[in-house]
N, C-alpha and C. Protein backbone atom coordinates (compact mmCIF):
# COMPACT_ATOMS: atom_id res chain seq x y z
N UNK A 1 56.16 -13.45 58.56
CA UNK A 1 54.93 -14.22 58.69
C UNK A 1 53.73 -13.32 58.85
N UNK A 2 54.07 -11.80 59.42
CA UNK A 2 52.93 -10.94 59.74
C UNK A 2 52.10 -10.89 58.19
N UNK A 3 53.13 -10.58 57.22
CA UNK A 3 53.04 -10.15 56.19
C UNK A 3 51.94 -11.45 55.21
N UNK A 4 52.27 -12.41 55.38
CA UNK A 4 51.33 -13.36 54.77
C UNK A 4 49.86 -13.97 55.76
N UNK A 5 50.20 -13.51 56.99
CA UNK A 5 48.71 -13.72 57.67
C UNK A 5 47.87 -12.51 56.96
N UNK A 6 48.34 -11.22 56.46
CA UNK A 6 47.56 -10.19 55.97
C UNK A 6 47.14 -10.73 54.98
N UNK A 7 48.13 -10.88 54.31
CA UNK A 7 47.76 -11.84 52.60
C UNK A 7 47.05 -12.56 52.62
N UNK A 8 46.48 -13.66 53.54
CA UNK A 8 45.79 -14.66 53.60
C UNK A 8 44.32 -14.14 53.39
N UNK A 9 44.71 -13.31 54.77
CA UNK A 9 43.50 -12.55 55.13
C UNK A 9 42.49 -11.81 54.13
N UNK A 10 43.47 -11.03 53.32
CA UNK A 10 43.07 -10.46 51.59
C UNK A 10 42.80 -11.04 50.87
N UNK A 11 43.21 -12.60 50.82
CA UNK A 11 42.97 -13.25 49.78
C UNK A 11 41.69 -14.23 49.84
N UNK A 12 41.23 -14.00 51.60
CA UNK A 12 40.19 -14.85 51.93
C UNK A 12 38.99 -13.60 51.33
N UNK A 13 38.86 -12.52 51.94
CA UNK A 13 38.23 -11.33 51.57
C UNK A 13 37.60 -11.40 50.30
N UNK A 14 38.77 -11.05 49.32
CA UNK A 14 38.57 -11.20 47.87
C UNK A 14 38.07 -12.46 47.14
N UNK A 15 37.36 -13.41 47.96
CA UNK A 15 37.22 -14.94 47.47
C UNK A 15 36.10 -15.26 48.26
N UNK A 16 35.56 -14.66 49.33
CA UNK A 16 34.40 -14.72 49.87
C UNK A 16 33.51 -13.78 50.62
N UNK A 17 33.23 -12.95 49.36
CA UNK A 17 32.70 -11.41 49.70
C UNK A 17 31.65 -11.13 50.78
N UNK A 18 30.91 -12.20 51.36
CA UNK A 18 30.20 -12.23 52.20
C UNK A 18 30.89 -12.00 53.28
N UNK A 19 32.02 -12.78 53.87
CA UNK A 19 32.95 -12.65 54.76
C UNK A 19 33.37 -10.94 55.31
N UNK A 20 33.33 -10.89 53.68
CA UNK A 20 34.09 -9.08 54.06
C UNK A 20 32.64 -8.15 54.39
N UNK A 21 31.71 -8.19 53.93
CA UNK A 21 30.87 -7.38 54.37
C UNK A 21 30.21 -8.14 55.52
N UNK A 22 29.92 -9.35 56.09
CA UNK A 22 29.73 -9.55 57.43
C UNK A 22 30.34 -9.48 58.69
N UNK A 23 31.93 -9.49 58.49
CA UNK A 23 33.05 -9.09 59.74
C UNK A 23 34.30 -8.73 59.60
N UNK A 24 34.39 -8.33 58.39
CA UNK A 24 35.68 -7.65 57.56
C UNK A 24 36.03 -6.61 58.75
N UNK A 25 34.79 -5.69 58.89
CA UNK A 25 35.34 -4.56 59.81
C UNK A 25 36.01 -5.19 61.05
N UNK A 26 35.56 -6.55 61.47
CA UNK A 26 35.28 -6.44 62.75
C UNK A 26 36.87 -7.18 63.01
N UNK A 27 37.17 -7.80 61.76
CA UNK A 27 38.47 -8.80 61.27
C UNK A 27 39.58 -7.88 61.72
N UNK A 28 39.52 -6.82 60.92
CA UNK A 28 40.09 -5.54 60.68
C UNK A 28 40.85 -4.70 61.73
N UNK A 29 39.68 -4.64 62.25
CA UNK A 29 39.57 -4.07 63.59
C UNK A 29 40.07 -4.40 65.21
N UNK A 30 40.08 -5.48 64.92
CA UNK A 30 40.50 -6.48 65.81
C UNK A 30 42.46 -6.73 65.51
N UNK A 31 42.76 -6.95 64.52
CA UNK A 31 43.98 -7.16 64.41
C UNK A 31 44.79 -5.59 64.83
N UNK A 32 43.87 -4.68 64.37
CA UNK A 32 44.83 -3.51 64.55
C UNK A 32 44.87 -3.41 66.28
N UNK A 33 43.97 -3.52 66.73
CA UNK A 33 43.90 -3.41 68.38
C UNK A 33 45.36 -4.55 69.29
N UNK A 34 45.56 -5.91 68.26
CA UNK A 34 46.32 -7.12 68.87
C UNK A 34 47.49 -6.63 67.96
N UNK A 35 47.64 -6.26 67.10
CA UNK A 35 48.88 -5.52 66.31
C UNK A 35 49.06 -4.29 66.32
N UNK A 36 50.01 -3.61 65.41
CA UNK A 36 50.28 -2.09 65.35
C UNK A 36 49.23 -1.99 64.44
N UNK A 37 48.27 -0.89 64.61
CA UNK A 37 47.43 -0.47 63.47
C UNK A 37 48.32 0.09 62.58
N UNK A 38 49.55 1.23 62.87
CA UNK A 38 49.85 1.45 61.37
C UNK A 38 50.46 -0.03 60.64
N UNK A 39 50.91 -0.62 61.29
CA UNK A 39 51.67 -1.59 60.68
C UNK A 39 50.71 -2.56 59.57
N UNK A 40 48.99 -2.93 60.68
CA UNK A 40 48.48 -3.50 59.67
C UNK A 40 47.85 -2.52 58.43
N UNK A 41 47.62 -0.96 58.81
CA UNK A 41 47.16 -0.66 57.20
C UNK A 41 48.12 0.01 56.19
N UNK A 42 49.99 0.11 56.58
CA UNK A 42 50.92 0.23 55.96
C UNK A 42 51.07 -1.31 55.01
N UNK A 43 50.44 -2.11 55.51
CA UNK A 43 50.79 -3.36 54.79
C UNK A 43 50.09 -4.33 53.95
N UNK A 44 48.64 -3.70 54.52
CA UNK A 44 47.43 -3.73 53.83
C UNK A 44 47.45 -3.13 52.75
N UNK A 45 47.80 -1.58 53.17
CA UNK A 45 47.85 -1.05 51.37
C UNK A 45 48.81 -1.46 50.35
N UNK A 46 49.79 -2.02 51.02
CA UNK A 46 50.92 -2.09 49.96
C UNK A 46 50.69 -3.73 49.17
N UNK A 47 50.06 -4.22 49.87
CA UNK A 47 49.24 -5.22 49.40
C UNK A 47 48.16 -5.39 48.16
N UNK A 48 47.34 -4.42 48.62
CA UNK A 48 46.60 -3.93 47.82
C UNK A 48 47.07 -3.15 46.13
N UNK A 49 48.01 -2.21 46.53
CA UNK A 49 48.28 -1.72 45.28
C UNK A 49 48.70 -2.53 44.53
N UNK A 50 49.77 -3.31 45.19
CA UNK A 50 51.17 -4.35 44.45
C UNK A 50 49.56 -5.19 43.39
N UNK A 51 48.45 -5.59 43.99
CA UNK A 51 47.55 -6.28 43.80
C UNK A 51 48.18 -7.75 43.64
N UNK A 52 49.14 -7.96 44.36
CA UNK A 52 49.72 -9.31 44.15
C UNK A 52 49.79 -10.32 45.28
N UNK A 53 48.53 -10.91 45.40
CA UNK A 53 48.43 -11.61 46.85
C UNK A 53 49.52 -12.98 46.85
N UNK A 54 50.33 -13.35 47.95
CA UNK A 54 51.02 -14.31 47.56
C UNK A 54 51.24 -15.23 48.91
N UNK A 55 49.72 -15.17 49.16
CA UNK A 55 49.65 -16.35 50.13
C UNK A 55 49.56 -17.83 50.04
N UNK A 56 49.96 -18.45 50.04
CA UNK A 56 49.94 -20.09 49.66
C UNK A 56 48.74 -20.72 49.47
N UNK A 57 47.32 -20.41 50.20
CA UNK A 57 45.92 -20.46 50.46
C UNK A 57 45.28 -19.44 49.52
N UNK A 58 46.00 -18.50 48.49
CA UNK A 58 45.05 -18.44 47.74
C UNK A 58 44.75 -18.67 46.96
N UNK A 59 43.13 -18.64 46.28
CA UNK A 59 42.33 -18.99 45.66
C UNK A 59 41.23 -18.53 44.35
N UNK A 60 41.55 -19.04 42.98
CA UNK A 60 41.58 -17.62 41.94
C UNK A 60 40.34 -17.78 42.21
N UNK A 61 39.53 -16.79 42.09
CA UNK A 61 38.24 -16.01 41.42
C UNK A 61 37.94 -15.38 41.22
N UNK A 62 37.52 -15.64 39.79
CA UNK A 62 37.32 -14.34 38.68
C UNK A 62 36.16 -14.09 38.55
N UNK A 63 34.96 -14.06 39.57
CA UNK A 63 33.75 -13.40 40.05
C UNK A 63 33.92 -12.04 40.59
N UNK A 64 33.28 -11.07 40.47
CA UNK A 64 32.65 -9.98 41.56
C UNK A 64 33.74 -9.40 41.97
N UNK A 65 34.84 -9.15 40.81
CA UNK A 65 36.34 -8.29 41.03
C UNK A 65 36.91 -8.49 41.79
N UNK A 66 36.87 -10.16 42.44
CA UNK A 66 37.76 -11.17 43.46
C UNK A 66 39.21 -11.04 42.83
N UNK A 67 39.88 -12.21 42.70
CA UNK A 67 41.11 -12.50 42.96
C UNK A 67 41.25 -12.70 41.16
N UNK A 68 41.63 -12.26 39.99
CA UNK A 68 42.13 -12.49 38.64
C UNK A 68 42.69 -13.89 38.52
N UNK A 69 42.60 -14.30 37.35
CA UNK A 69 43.16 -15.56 36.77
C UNK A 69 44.58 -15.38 36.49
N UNK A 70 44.88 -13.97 36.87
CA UNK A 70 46.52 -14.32 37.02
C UNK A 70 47.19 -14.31 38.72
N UNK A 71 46.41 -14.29 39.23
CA UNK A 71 46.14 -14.13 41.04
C UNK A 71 46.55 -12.80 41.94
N UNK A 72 45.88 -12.07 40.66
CA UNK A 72 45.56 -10.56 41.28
C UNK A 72 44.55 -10.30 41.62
N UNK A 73 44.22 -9.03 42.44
CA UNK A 73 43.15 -8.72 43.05
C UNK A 73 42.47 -7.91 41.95
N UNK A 74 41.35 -8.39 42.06
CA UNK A 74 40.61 -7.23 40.58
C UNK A 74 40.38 -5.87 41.17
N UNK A 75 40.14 -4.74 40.22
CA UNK A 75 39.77 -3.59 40.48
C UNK A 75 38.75 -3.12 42.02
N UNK A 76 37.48 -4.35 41.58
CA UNK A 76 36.31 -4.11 42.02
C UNK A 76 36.59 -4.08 43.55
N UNK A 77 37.19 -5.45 43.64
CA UNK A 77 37.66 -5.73 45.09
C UNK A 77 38.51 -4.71 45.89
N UNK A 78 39.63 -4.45 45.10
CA UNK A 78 40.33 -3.23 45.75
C UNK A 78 39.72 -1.94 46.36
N UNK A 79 38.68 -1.77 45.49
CA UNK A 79 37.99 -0.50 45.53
C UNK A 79 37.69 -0.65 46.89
N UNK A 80 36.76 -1.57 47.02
CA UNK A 80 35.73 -2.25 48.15
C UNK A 80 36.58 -2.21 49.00
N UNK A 81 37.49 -2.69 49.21
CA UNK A 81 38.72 -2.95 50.39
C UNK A 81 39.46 -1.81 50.98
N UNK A 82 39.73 -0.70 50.27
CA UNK A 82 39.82 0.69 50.25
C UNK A 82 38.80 1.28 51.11
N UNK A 83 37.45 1.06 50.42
CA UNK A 83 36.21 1.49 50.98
C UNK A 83 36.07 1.18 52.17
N UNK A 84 36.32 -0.03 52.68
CA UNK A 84 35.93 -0.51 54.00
C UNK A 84 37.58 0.16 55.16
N UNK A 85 38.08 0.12 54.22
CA UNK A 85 39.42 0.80 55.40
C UNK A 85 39.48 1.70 55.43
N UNK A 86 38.84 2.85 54.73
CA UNK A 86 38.22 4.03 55.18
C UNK A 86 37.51 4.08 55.89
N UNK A 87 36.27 3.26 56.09
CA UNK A 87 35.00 3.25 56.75
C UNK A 87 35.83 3.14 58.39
N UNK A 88 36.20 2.23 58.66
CA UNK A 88 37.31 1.55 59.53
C UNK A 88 38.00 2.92 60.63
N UNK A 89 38.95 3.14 59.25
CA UNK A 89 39.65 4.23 59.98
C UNK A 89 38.89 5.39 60.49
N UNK A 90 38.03 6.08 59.73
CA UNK A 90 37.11 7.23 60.28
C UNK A 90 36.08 6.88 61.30
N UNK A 91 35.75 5.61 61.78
CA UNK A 91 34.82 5.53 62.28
C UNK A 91 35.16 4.72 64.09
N UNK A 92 36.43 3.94 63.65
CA UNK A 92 36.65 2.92 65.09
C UNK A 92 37.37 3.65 66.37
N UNK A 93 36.79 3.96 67.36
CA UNK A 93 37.54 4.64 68.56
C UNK A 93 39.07 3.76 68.40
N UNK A 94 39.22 2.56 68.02
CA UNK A 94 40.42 1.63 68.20
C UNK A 94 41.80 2.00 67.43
N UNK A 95 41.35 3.30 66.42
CA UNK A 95 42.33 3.35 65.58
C UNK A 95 42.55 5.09 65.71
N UNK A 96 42.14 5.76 67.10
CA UNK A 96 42.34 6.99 67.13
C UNK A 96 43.30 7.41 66.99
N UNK A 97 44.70 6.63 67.61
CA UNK A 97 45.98 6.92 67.18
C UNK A 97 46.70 7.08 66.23
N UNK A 98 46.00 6.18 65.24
CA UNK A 98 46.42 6.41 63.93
C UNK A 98 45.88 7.33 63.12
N UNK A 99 44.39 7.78 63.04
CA UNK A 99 44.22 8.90 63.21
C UNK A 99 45.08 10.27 63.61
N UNK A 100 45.41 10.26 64.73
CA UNK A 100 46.37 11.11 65.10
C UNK A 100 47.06 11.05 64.71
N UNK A 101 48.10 10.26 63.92
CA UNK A 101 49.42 10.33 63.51
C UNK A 101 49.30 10.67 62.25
N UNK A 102 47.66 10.56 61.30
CA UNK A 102 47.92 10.76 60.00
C UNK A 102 47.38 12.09 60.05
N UNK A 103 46.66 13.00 60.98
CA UNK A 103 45.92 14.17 60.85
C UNK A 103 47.97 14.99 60.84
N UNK A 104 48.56 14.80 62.35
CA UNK A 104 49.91 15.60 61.94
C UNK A 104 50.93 15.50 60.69
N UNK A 105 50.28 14.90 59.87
CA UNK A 105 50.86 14.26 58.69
C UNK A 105 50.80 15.26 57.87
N UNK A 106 49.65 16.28 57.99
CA UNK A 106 49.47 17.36 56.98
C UNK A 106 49.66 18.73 57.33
């Protein structure tokens, strides 16, 4: 069920871009603090790449590199979603740990 509250979550994102640039971070941010952060951006990305949202609530639109008419995530959106979970990760005291775990990574 974790797995399709993310999906939802992506699929709301990608379908109402205002959403994501008014509290995406804060969406984001918040779940990783009440969840495992790696868990939500191990699952986020795999989400993302698969580009195959398969939440029951979603909703095609083929605007502004939203959600494809085959109910994939378009390019544009991914990018953006990438973008902001970078922004996220480098920037939130909330996700220092994960931080830490990906700096010994290299």
């Amino acid at each position: 069920q974790f797995q399709m509250v993310l999906n939802a979550i992506l699929s709301l994102f990608a379908t109402d871009r205002e959403l994501l640039e008014a509290r995406g971070s804060l969406i984001v941010r918040k779940l990783c603090v009440l969840l495992n952060a790696e868990s939500v951006y191990m699952r986020m990305a795999d989400a993302l790449s698969r580009g195959d949202p398969t939440a029951s609530s979603f909703a095609k639109d083929t605007e502004m590199g939203g959600a494809g008419e085959r109910g994939r995530f378009g390019l544009e959106f991914v990018s953006t979603m990438v973008q902001t979970l970078n922004l996220i990760l480098l920037t939130a005291a909330e996700l220092h740990g994960l931080r830490s775990i990906l700096a010994l990574s290299f």
